[in-house]
Protein backbone atom coordinates (compact mmCIF):
# COMPACT_ATOMS: atom_id res chain seq x y z
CA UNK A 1 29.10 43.14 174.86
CA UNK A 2 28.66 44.62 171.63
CA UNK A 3 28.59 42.97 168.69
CA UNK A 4 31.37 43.86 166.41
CA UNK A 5 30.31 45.49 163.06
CA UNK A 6 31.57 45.80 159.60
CA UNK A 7 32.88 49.37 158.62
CA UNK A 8 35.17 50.92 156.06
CA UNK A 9 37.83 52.94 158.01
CA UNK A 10 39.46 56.37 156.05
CA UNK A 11 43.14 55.04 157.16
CA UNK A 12 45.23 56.41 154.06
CA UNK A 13 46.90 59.91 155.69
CA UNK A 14 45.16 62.00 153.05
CA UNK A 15 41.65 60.92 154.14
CA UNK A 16 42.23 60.40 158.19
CA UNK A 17 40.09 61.50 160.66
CA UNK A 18 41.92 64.45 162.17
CA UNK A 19 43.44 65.18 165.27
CA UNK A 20 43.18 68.66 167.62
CA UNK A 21 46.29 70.32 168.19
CA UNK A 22 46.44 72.74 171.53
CA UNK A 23 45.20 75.63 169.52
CA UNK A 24 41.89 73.77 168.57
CA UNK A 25 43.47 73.67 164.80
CA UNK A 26 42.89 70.13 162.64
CA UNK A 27 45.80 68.26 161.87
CA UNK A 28 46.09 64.78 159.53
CA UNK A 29 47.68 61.99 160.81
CA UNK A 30 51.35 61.26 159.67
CA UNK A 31 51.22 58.87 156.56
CA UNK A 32 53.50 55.51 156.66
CA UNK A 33 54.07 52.68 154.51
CA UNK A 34 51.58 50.29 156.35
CA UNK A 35 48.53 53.04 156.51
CA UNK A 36 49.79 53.50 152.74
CA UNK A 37 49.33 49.57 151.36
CA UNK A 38 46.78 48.60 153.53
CA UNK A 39 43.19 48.34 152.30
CA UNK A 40 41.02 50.46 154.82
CA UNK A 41 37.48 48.33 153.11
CA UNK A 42 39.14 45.41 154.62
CA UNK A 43 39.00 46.66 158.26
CA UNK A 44 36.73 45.36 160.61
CA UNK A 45 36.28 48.20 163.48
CA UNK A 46 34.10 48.33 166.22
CA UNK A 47 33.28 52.05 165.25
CA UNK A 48 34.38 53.75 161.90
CA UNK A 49 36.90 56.08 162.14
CA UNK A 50 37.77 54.98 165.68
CA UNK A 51 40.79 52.27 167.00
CA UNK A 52 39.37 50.25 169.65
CA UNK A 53 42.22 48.84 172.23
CA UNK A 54 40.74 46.91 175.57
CA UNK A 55 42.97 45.75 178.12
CA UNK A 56 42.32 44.45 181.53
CA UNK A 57 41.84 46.91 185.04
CA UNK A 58 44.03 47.52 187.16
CA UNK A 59 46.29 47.89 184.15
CA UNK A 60 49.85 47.25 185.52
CA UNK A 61 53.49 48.58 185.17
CA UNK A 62 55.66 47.77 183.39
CA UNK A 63 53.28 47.48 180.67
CA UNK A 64 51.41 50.38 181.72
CA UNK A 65 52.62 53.35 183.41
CA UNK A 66 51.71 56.91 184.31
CA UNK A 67 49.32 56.74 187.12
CA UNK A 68 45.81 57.56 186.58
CA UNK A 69 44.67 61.03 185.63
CA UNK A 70 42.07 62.65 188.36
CA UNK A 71 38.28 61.24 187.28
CA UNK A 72 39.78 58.65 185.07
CA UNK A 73 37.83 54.71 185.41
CA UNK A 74 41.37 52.97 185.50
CA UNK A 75 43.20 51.50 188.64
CA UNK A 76 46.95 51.69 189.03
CA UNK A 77 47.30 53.23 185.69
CA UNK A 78 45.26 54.76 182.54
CA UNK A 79 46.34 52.97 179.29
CA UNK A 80 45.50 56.37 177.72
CA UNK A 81 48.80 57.90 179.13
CA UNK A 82 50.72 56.54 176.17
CA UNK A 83 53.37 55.27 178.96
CA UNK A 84 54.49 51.62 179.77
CA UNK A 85 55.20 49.27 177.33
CA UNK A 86 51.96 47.68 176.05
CA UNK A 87 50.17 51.29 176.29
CA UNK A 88 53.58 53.09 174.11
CA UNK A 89 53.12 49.99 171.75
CA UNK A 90 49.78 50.09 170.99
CA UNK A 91 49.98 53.49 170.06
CA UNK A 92 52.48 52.94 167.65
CA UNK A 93 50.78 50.84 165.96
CA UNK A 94 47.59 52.98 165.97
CA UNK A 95 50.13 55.41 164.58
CA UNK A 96 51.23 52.84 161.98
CA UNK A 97 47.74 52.38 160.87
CA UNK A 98 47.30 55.89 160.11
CA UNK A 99 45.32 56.77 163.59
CA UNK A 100 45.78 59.75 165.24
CA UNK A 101 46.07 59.33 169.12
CA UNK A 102 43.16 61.50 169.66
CA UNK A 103 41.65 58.51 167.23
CA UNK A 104 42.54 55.73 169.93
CA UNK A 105 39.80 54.52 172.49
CA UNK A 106 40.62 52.23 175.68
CA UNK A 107 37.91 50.01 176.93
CA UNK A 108 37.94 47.55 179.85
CA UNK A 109 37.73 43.80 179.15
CA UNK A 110 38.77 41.19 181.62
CA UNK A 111 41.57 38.83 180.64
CA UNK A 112 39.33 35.66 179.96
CA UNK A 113 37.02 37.65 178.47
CA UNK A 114 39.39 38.81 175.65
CA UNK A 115 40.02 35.27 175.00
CA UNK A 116 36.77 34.20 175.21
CA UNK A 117 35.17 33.13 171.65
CA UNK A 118 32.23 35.13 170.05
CA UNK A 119 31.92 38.88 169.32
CA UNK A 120 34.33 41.34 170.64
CA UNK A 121 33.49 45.13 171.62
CA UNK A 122 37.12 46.00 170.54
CA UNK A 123 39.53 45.88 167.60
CA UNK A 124 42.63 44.38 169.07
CA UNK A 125 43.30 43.85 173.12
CA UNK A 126 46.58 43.96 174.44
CA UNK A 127 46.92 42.37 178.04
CA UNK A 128 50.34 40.14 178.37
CA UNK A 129 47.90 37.38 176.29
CA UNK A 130 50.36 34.23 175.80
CA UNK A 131 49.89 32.68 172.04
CA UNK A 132 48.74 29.16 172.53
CA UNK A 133 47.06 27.12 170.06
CA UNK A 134 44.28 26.39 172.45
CA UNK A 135 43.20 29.77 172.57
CA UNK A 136 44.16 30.48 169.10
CA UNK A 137 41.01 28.69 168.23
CA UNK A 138 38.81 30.89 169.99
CA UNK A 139 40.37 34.18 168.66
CA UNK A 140 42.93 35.38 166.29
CA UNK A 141 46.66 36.87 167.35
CA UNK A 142 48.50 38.92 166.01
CA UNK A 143 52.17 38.35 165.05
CA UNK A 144 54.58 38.62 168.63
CA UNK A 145 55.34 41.79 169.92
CA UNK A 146 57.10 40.89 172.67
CA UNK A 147 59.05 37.37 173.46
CA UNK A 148 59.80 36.25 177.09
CA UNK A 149 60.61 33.70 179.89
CA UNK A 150 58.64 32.86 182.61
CA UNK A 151 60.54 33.08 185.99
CA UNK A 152 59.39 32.47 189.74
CA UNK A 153 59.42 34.90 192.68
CA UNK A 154 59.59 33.94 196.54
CA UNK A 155 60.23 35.37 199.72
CA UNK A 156 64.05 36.22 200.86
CA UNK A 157 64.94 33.77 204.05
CA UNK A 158 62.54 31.08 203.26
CA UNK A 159 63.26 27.45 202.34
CA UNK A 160 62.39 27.57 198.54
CA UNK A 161 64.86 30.61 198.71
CA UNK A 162 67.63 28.12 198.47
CA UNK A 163 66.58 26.49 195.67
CA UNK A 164 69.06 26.58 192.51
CA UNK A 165 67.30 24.16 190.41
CA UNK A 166 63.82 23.13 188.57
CA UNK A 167 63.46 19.93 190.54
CA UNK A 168 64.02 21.24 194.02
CA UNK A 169 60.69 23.95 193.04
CA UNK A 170 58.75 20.43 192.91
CA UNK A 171 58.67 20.17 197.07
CA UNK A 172 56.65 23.46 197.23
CA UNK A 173 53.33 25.35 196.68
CA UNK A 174 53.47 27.46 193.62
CA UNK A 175 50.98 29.48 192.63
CA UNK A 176 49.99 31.72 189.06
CA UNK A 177 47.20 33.13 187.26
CA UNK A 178 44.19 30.97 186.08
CA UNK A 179 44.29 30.47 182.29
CA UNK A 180 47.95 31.89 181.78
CA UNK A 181 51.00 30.45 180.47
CA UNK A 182 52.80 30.88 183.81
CA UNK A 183 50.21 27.73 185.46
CA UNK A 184 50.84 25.85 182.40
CA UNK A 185 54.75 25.79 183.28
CA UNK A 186 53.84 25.04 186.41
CA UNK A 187 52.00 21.68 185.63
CA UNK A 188 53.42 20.67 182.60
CA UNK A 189 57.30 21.81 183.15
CA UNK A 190 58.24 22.35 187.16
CA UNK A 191 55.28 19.73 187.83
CA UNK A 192 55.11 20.48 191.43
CA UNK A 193 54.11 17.06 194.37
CA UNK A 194 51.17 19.65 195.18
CA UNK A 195 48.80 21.04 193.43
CA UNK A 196 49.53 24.90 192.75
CA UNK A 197 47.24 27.43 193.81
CA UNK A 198 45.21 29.64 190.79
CA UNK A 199 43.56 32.66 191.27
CA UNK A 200 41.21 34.65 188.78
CA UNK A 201 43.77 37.92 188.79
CA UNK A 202 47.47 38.42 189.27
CA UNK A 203 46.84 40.57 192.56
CA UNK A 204 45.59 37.58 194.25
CA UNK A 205 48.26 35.32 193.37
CA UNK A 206 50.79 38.59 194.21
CA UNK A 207 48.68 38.76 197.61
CA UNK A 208 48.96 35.23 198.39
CA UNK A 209 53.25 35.24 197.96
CA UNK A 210 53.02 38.11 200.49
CA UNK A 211 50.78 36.42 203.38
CA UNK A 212 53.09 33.33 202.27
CA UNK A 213 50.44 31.56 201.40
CA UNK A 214 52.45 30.10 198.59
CA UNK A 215 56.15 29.36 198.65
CA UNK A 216 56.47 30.80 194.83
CA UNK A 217 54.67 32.79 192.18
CA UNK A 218 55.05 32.19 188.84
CA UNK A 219 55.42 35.25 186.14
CA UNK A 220 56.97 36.64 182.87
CA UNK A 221 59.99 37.88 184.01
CA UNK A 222 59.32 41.67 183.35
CA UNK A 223 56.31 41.26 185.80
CA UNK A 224 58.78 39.56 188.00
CA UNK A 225 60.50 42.37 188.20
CA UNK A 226 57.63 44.44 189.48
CA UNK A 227 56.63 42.36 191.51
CA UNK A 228 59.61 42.26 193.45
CA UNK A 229 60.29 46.30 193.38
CA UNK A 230 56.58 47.29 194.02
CA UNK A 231 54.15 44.67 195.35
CA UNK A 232 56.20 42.31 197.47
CA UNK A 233 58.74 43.90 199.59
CA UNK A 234 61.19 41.65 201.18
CA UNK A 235 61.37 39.48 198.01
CA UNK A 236 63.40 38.65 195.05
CA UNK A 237 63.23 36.59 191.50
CA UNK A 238 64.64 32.94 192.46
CA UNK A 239 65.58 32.56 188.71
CA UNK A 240 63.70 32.43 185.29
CA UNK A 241 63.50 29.55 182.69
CA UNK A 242 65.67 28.37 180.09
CA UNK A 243 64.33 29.14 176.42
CA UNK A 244 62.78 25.75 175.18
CA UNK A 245 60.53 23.29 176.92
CA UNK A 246 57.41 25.80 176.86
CA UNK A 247 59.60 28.44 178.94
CA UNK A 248 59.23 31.08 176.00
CA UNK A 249 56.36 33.25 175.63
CA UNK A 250 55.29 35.24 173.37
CA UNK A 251 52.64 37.93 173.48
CA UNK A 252 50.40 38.93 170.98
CA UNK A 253 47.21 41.68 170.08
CA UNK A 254 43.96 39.41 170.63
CA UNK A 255 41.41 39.82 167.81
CA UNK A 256 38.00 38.26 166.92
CA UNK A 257 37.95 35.55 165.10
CA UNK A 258 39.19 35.44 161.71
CA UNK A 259 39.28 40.22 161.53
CA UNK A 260 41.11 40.68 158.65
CA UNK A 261 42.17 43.43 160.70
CA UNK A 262 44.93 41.45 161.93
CA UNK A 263 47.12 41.40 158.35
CA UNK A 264 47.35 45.36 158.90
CA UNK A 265 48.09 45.08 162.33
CA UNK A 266 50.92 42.29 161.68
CA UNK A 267 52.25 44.86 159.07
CA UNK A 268 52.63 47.27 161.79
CA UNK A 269 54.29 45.26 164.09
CA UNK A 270 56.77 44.13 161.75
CA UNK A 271 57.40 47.60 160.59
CA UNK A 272 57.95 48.42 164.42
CA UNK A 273 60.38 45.47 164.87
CA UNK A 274 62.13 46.49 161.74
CA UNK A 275 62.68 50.28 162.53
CA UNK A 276 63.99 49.11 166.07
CA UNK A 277 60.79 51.00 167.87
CA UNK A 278 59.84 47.55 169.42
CA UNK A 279 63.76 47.51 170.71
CA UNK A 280 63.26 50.84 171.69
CA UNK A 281 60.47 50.71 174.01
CA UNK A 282 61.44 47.35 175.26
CA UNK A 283 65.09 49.34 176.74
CA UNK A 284 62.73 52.15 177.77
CA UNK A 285 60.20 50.19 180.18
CA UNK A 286 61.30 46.72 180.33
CA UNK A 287 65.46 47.39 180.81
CA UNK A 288 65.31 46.04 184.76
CA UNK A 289 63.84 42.48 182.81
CA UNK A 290 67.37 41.07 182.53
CA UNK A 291 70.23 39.11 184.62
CA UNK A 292 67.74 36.74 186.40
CA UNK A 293 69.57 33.27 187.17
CA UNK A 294 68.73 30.53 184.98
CA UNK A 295 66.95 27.59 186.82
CA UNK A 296 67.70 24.05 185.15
């Protein structure tokens, strides 16, 4: 990984790096309020005049959409396309910051990685990373751009499919991602009589609900949602979590330690949530995230 290095970033409008336009012509990057009072010496960038976003591969939809271009490195779909919810968001607040999308870079870093202390080889990741205190003292988030419940997925006609309640989960093998949110709810909230499966990636835990190899997977609800329409056929979202008791989650940009980055970056986001974009997007890619039962 490379180390991350301290440059001064042209971010005011007036002194932007500047885009191409289809006719080869430079063009400067629209000016806003947050590209306006931030202080570009204050930005820590992994190259000058360049924003930096990593998330993981395969990138997945909802929060990435668009397929992947021919010759592109990504799997499922290229975060470049500037489609799906995390990929639309970031770029807004690229945009925010004064960076032109021509400006924006994607690189590949793997979900623990991101969240790993020590040097980083990008300026903020976005990857469905959970706030938690525990890993907020490896790196710094930003503020939340997008607040959720976790919810559980099985397999129509089976015996947890009957289930209308948090205690009857507790009789069956659940399984999540290692190091997410969605195992912590599974040990410290539904706290199953056997010990739930974890795999390294959501595909395996997807793979193991379809070879039934667990009764129930574990998921945001948005990724519930793909799951069911894309991945798992022949299933359905058993219910999602009542706000409170650890059920919420919110996600947030991951950056390295104590980047002062992250105060222009929160200024952007709240700018977003203010002008409704955030609201916006969130009807746009995440709309099919709603009506799940409530499990008590």
């Amino acid at each position: 990984m490379r180390n991350r290095i301290t440059l001064p970033v042209l971010v005011v409008a007036a002194l932007a790096a500047v885009a191409w336009s289809a006719a080869g012509q430079a063009r400067p990057a629209a000016r806003t309020a947050v590209a306006a009072v931030c202080n570009p010496s204050s930005e820590h960038l992994v190259k000058s005049g360049q924003l930096t976003i990593a998330t993981d591969n395969p990138a997945y939809g909802p929060w990435y959409a668009g397929g992947v271009p021919k010759g592109s490195k990504w799997k499922i779909n290229d975060p470049s396309t500037g489609k799906g919810y995390e990929s639309a968001t970031a770029y807004e607040i690229a945009k925010q910051l004064g960076f032109t999308k021509s400006q924006v870079k994607w690189v590949y870093v793997p979900f623990l990685k991101a969240v790993a202390p020590g040097p980083k080889s990008f300026d903020f990741d976005v990857n469905q990373v959970s706030v938690t205190p525990a890993r907020a003292k490896a790196v710094t988030f930003s503020d939340s751009y997008y607040d959720l419940n976790q919810a559980i997925v099985v397999n129509k006609g089976t015996p947890i499919a009957r289930v209308r309640s948090i205690k009857g989960l507790r009789l069956f093998k659940l399984g999540a991602q290692l190091g997410t949110t969605s195992y912590q709810f599974i040990v410290s909230e539904i706290k199953p009589l056997r010990k739930p499966a974890v795999y390294p990636q959501n595909a395996g835990a997807v793979l193991a609900l379809k070879n039934k190899q667990i009764d129930g997977l574990v998921v945001d609800l948005p990724t519930a949602f793909y799951v069911t329409s894309v991945q798992v056929p022949n299933s359905k979202i058993l219910g999602q979590f009542e706000v409170g008791g650890g059920a919420t989650d919110h996600f947030g940009a991951v950056l390295a330690k104590g980047n002062p980055l992250v105060t222009c970056v929160n200024k952007a986001i709240t700018a977003l949530r203010q002008n409704g974009t955030l609201k916006q997007l969130q009807q746009q890619w995440l709309a099919k995230a709603t009506g799940a039962p409530i499990l008590k």
